[in-house]
Protein backbone atom coordinates (compact mmCIF):
# COMPACT_ATOMS: atom_id res chain seq x y z
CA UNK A 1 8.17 -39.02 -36.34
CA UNK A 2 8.10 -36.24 -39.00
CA UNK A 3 4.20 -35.72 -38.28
CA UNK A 4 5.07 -35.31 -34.85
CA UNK A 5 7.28 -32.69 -35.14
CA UNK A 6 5.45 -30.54 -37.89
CA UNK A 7 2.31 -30.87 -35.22
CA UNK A 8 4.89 -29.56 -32.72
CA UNK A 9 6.40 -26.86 -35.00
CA UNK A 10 2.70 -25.89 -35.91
CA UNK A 11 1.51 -25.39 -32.41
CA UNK A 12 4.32 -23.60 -30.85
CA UNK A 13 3.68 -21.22 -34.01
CA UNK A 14 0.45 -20.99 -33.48
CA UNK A 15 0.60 -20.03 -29.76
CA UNK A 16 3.50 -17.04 -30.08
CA UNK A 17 0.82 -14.79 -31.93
CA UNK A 18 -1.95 -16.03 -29.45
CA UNK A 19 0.43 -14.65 -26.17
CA UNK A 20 1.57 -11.50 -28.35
CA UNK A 21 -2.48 -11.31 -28.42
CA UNK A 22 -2.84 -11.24 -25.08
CA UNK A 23 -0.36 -9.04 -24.01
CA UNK A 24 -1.33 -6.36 -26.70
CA UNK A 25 -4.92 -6.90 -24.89
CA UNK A 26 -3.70 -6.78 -21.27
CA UNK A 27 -1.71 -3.51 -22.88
CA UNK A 28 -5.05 -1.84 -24.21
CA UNK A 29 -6.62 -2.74 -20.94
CA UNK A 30 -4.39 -1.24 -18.50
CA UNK A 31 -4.58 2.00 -20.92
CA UNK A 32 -7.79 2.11 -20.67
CA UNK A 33 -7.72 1.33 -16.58
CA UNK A 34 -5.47 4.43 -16.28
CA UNK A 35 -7.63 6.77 -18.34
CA UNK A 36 -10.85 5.42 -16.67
CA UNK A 37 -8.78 6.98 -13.15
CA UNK A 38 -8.34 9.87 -15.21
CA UNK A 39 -11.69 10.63 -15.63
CA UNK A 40 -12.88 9.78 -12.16
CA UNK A 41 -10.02 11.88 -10.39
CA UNK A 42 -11.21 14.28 -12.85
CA UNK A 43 -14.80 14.44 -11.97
CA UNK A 44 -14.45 14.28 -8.50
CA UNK A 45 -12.46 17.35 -8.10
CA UNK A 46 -14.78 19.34 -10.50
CA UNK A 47 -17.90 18.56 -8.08
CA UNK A 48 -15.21 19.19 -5.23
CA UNK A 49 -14.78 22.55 -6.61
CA UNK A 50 -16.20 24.04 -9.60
CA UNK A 51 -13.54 26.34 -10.59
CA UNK A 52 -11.99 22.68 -11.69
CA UNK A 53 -13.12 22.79 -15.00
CA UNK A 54 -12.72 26.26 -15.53
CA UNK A 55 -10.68 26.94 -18.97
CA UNK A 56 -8.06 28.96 -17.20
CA UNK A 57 -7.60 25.67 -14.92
CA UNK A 58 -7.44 23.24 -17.49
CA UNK A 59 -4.61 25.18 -19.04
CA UNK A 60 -2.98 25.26 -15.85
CA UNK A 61 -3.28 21.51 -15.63
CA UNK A 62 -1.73 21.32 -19.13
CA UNK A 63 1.00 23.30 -18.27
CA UNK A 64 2.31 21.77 -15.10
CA UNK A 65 1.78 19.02 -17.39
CA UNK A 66 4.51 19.79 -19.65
CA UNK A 67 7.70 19.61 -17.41
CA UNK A 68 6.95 15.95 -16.04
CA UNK A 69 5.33 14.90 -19.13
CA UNK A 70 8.94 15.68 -20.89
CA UNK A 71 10.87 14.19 -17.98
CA UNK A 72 8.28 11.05 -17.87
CA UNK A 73 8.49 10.85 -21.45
CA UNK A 74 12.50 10.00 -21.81
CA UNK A 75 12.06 7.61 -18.26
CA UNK A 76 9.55 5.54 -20.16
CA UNK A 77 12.47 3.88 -22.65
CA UNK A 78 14.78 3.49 -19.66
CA UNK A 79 12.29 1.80 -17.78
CA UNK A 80 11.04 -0.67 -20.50
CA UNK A 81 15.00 -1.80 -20.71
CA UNK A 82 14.55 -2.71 -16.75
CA UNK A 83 17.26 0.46 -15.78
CA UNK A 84 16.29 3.79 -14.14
CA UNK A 85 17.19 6.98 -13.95
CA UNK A 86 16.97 9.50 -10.97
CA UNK A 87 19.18 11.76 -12.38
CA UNK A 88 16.79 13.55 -14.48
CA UNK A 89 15.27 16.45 -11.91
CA UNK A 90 18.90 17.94 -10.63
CA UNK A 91 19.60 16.95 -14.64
CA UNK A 92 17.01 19.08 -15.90
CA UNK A 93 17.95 22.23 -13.56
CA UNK A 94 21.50 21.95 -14.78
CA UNK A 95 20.32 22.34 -17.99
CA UNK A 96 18.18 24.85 -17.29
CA UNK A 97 21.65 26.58 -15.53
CA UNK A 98 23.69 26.09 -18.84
CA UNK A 99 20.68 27.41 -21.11
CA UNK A 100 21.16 30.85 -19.11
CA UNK A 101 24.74 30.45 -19.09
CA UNK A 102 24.41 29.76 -23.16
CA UNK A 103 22.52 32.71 -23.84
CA UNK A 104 22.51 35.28 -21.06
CA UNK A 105 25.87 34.61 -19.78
CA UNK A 106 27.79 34.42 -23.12
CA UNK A 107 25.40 35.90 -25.41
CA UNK A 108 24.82 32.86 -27.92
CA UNK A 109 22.32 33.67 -30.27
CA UNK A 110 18.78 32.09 -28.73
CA UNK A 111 18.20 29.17 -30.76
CA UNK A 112 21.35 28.22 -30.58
CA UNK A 113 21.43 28.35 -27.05
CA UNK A 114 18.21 26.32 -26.95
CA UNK A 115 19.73 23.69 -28.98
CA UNK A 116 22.97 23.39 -26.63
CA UNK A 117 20.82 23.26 -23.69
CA UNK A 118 18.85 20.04 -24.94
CA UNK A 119 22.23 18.67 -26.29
CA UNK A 120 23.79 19.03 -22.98
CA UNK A 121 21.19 16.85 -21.97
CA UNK A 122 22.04 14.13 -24.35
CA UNK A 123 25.66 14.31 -23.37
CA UNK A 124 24.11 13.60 -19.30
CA UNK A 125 22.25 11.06 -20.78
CA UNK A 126 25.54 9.89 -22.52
CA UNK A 127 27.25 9.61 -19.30
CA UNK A 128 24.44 7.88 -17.63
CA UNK A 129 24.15 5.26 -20.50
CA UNK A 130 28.21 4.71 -20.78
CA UNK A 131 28.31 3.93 -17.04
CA UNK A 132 25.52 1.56 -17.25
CA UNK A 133 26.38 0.12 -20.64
CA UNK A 134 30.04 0.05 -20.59
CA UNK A 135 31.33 -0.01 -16.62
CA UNK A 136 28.36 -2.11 -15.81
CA UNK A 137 27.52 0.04 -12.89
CA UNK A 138 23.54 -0.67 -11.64
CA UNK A 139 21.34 1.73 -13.46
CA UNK A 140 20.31 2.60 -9.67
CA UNK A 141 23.62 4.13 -8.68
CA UNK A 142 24.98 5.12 -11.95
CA UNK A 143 22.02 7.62 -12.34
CA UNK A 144 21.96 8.90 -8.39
CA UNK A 145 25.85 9.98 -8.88
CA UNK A 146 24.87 11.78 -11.97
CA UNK A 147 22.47 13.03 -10.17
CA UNK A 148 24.21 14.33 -6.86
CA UNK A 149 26.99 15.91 -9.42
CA UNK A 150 24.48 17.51 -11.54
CA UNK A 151 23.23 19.73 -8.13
CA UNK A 152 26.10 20.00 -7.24
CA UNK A 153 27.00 21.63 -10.79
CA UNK A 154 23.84 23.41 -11.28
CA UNK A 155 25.32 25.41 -7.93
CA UNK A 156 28.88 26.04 -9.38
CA UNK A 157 28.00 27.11 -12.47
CA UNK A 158 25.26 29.65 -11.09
CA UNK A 159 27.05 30.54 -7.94
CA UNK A 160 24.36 29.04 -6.35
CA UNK A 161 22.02 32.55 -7.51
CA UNK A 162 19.46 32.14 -10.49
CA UNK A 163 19.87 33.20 -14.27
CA UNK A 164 17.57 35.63 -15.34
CA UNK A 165 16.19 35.48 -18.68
CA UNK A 166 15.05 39.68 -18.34
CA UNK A 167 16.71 40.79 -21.26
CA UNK A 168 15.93 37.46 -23.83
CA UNK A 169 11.84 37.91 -23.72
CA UNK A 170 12.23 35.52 -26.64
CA UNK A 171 12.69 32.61 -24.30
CA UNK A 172 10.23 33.23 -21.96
CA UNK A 173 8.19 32.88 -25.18
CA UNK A 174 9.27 29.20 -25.70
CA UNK A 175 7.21 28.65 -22.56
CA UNK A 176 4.63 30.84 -22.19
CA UNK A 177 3.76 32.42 -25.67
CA UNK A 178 0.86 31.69 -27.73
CA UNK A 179 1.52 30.45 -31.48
CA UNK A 180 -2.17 30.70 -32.10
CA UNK A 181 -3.08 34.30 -31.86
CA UNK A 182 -5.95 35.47 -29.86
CA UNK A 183 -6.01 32.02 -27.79
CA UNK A 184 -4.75 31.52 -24.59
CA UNK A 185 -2.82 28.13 -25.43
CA UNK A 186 0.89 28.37 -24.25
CA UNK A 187 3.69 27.10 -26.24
CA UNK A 188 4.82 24.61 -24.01
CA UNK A 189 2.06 22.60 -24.43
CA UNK A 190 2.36 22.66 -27.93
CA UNK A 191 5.91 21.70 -27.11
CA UNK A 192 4.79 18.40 -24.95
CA UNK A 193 2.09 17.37 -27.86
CA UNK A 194 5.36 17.12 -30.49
CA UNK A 195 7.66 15.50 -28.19
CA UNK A 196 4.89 12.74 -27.62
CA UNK A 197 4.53 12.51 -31.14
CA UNK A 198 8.23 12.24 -31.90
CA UNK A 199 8.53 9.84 -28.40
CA UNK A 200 5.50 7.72 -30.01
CA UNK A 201 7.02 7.40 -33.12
CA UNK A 202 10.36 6.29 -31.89
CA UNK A 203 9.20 3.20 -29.37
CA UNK A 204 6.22 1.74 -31.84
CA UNK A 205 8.03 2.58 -35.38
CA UNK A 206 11.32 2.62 -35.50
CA UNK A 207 14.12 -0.16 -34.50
CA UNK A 208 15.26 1.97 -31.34
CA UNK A 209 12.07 1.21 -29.80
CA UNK A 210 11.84 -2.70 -30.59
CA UNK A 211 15.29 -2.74 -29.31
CA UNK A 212 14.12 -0.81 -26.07
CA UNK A 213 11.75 -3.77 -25.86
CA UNK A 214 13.81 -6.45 -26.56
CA UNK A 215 16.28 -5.50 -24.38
CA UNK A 216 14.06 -5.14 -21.10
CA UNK A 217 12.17 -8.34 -21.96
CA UNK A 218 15.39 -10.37 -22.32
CA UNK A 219 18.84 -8.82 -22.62
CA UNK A 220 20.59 -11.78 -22.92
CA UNK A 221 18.76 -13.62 -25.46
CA UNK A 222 18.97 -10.06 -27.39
CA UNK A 223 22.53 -9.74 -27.09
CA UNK A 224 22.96 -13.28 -28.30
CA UNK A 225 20.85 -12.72 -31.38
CA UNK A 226 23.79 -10.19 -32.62
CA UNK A 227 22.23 -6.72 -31.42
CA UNK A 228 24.71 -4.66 -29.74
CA UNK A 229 22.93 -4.37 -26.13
CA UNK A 230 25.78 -1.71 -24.61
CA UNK A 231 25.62 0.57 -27.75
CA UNK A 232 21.96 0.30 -27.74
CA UNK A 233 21.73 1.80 -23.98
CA UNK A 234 24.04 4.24 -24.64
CA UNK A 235 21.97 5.18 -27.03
CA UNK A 236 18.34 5.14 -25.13
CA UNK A 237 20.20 6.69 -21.88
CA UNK A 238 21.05 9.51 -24.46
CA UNK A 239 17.56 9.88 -25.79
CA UNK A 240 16.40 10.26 -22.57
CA UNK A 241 18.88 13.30 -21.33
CA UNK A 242 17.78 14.70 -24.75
CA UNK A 243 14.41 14.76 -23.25
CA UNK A 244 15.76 15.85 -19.59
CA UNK A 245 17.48 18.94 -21.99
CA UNK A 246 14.33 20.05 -23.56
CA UNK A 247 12.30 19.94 -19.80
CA UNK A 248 15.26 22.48 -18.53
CA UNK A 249 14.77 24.79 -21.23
CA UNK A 250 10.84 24.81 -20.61
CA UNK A 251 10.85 25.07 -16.81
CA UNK A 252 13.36 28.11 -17.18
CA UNK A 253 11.29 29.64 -20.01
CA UNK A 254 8.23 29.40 -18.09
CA UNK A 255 9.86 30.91 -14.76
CA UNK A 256 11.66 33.54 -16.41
CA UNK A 257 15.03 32.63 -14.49
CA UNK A 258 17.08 29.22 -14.28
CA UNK A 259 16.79 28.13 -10.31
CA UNK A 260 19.87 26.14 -9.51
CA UNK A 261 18.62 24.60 -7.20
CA UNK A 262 14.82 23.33 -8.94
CA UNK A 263 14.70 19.90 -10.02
CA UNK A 264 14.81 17.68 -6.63
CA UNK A 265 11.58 15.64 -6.70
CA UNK A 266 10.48 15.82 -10.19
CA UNK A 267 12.63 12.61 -11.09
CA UNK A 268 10.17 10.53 -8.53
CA UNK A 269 7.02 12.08 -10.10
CA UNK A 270 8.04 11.44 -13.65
CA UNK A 271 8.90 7.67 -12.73
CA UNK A 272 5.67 7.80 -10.89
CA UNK A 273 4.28 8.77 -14.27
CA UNK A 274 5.51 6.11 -16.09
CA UNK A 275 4.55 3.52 -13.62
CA UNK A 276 0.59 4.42 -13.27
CA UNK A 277 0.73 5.03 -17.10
CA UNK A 278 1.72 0.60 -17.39
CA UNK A 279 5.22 0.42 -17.70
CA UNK A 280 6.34 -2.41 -15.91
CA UNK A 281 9.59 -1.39 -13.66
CA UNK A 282 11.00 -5.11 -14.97
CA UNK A 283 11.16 -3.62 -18.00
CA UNK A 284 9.76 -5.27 -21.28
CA UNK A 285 6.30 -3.42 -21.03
CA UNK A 286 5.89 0.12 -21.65
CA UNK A 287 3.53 3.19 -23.88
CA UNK A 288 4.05 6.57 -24.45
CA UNK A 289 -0.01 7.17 -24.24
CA UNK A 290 0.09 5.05 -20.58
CA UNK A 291 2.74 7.83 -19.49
CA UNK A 292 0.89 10.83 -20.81
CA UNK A 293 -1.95 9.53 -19.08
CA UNK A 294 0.21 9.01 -16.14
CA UNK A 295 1.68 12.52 -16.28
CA UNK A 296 -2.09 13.83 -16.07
CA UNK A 297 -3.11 12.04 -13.14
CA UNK A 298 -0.19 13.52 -11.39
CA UNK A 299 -0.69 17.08 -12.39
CA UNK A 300 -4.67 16.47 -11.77
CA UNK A 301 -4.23 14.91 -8.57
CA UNK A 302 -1.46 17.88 -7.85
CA UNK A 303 -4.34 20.85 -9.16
CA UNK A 304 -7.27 19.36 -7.48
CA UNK A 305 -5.83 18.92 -3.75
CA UNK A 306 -4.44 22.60 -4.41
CA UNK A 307 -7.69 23.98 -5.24
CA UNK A 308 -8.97 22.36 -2.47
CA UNK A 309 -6.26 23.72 0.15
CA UNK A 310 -4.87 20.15 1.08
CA UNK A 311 -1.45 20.85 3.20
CA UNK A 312 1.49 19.92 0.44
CA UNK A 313 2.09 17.11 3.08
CA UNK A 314 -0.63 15.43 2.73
CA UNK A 315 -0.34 15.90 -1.12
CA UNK A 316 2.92 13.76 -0.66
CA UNK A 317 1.02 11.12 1.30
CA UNK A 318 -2.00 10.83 -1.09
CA UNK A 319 0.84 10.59 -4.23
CA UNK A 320 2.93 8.25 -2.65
CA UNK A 321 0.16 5.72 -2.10
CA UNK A 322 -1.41 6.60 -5.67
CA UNK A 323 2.13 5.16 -6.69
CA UNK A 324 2.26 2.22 -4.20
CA UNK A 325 -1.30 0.85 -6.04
CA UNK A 326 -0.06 1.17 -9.60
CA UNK A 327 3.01 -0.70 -8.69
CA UNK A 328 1.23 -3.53 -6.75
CA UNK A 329 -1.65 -3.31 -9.85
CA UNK A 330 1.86 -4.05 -12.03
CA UNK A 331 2.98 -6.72 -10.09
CA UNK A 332 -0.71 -8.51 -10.08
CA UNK A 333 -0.77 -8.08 -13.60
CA UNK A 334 2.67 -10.02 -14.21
CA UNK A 335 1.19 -12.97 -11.65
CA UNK A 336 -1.35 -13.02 -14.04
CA UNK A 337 0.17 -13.06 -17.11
CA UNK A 338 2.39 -15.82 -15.62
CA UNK A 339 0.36 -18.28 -15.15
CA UNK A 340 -1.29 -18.07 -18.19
């Protein structure tokens, strides 16, 4: 009887590393899937149209880049815990609204301003993740009344007319400066490379992000193993507003003027992001280099029908199905993995 059970012990042990294998694998794979689009949306457009790979394009790529890479970047720890968050476009022009309200408005110092901008963000991330965490409200509609109060805020504080950042050149710097002199690499790109870096850091090396994972694979069995699930969301919701904060401050910066009413749309394009980069919308499954990837599909896919004078229409069409394959490659995947 005791041999039986070691053999039993033994085997069970010996297949948890075997399926962490495989999912690392099936991980890798759809990472390299997504880049592998990449390139071929890529190299279509520049035999499309040649001015494609021109250096001034590329940058231009990078920098549209930078506002739904931030946004995409927060959405990707909400998603792997199974929520959502649509709040994060009329979000992100609220902040954008308080940074000029900060700074031009009540004359705080600039990097001050700055940092109450991105922290105002936390505290709508706050909201989002007490209301989810604490009232138990769906992630769904928790998130879409933050949402419908942040435009509606973004419009009261403003008086529904833009902030203009005219006499702060300093800002507009933030976005479109160059730190290296003599080369025309703006700021805010040098801005998205560190926030993936920090984001990267946080879900593969720290205990926020195993948490983040625990929780969307199983948030019962992780609440039962002592973590504090509600505290934990709270906390993730947060991170992500943080990053919402930080994608106000670099849209304004690079417009020159906070636009109240900016925002509506970019929420579905940075959970598009997120989903074409491999993050599973049942949470549980999720990278930070799948969304960046994700993010430039979007803003190459945006570039290249522009350059080649597709209606915006038809823009929305080819997007939306771009997003209706990555979710049905997601859901394929899971089949697979489940019955293996």
């Amino acid at each position: 009887m005791t041999t039986h059970d070691t053999s039993e012990t033994t085997t069970t042990t010996a297949a948890a590393p075997a399926s962490g294998v495989g999912s690392t694998l099936r991980s890798r794979l759809q990472q390299l899937l997504a880049f592998a689009s990449l390139i071929v949306i890529a190299a279509f457009f520049a035999v499309a149209n040649p001015v494609f790979l021109t250096y001034g394009n590329i940058i231009n790529v990078l920098f549209s880049t930078v506002v739904i890479g931030l946004l995409a970047l927060g959405t990707t720890f909400v998603i792997i815990t199974g929520g959502i968050d649509l709040s994060i476009g009329t979000g992100m022009a609220l902040c954008a609204v308080m940074a000029g309200t900060f700074i031009v408005t009540w004359g705080i110092p600039l990097p001050l301003g700055v940092l109450l901008a991105v922290l105002f963000g936390g505290f709508l991330g706050f909201v989002n993740g007490f209301n989810v965490a604490k009232l138990g409200l769906p992630p769904f509609i928790a998130t879409l009344a933050t949402m419908l109060m942040a435009q509606g805020l973004a419009l009261v504080i403003s008086h529904s007319a833009p902030i203009y950042f005219s006499d702060t050149p300093g800002y507009l710097k933030l976005s479109t400066g160059n730190l290296i002199p003599g080369v025309n690499f703006p700021n805010a790109v040098l801005v998205l490379v560190l926030a993936v870096v920090v984001a990267a850091i946080l879900l593969n090396r720290t205990v926020l992000g195993r948490y983040t994972f625990a929780i969307g694979s199983n948030e019962e069995a992780t609440a039962l193993s002592g973590i504090n699930v509600r505290r934990w969301k709270i906390v993730i919701y947060t991170l992500a507003g943080l990053f919402t904060g930080l994608a106000g401050v670099m849209i304004s910066a690079r417009l020159g003027s906070a636009q109240p009413a900016t925002g509506a749309g970019y929420e579905l394009q940075a959970i598009a992001a997120v989903v074409i980069g491999g993050t599973s919308l049942a949470g549980g499954k999720g990278s930070i280099i799948g969304t960046v990837i994700g993010a430039l599909i979007i803003s190459v896919l945006n570039n290249g029908l522009q350059l080649m004078s597709i209606p915006q229409e038809w823009q929305n069409v080819i997007l939306g199905a771009v997003i209706l394959v990555a979710v049905y490659a997601d859901m394929v995947r899971k089949r697979a993995a489940s019955t293996t």
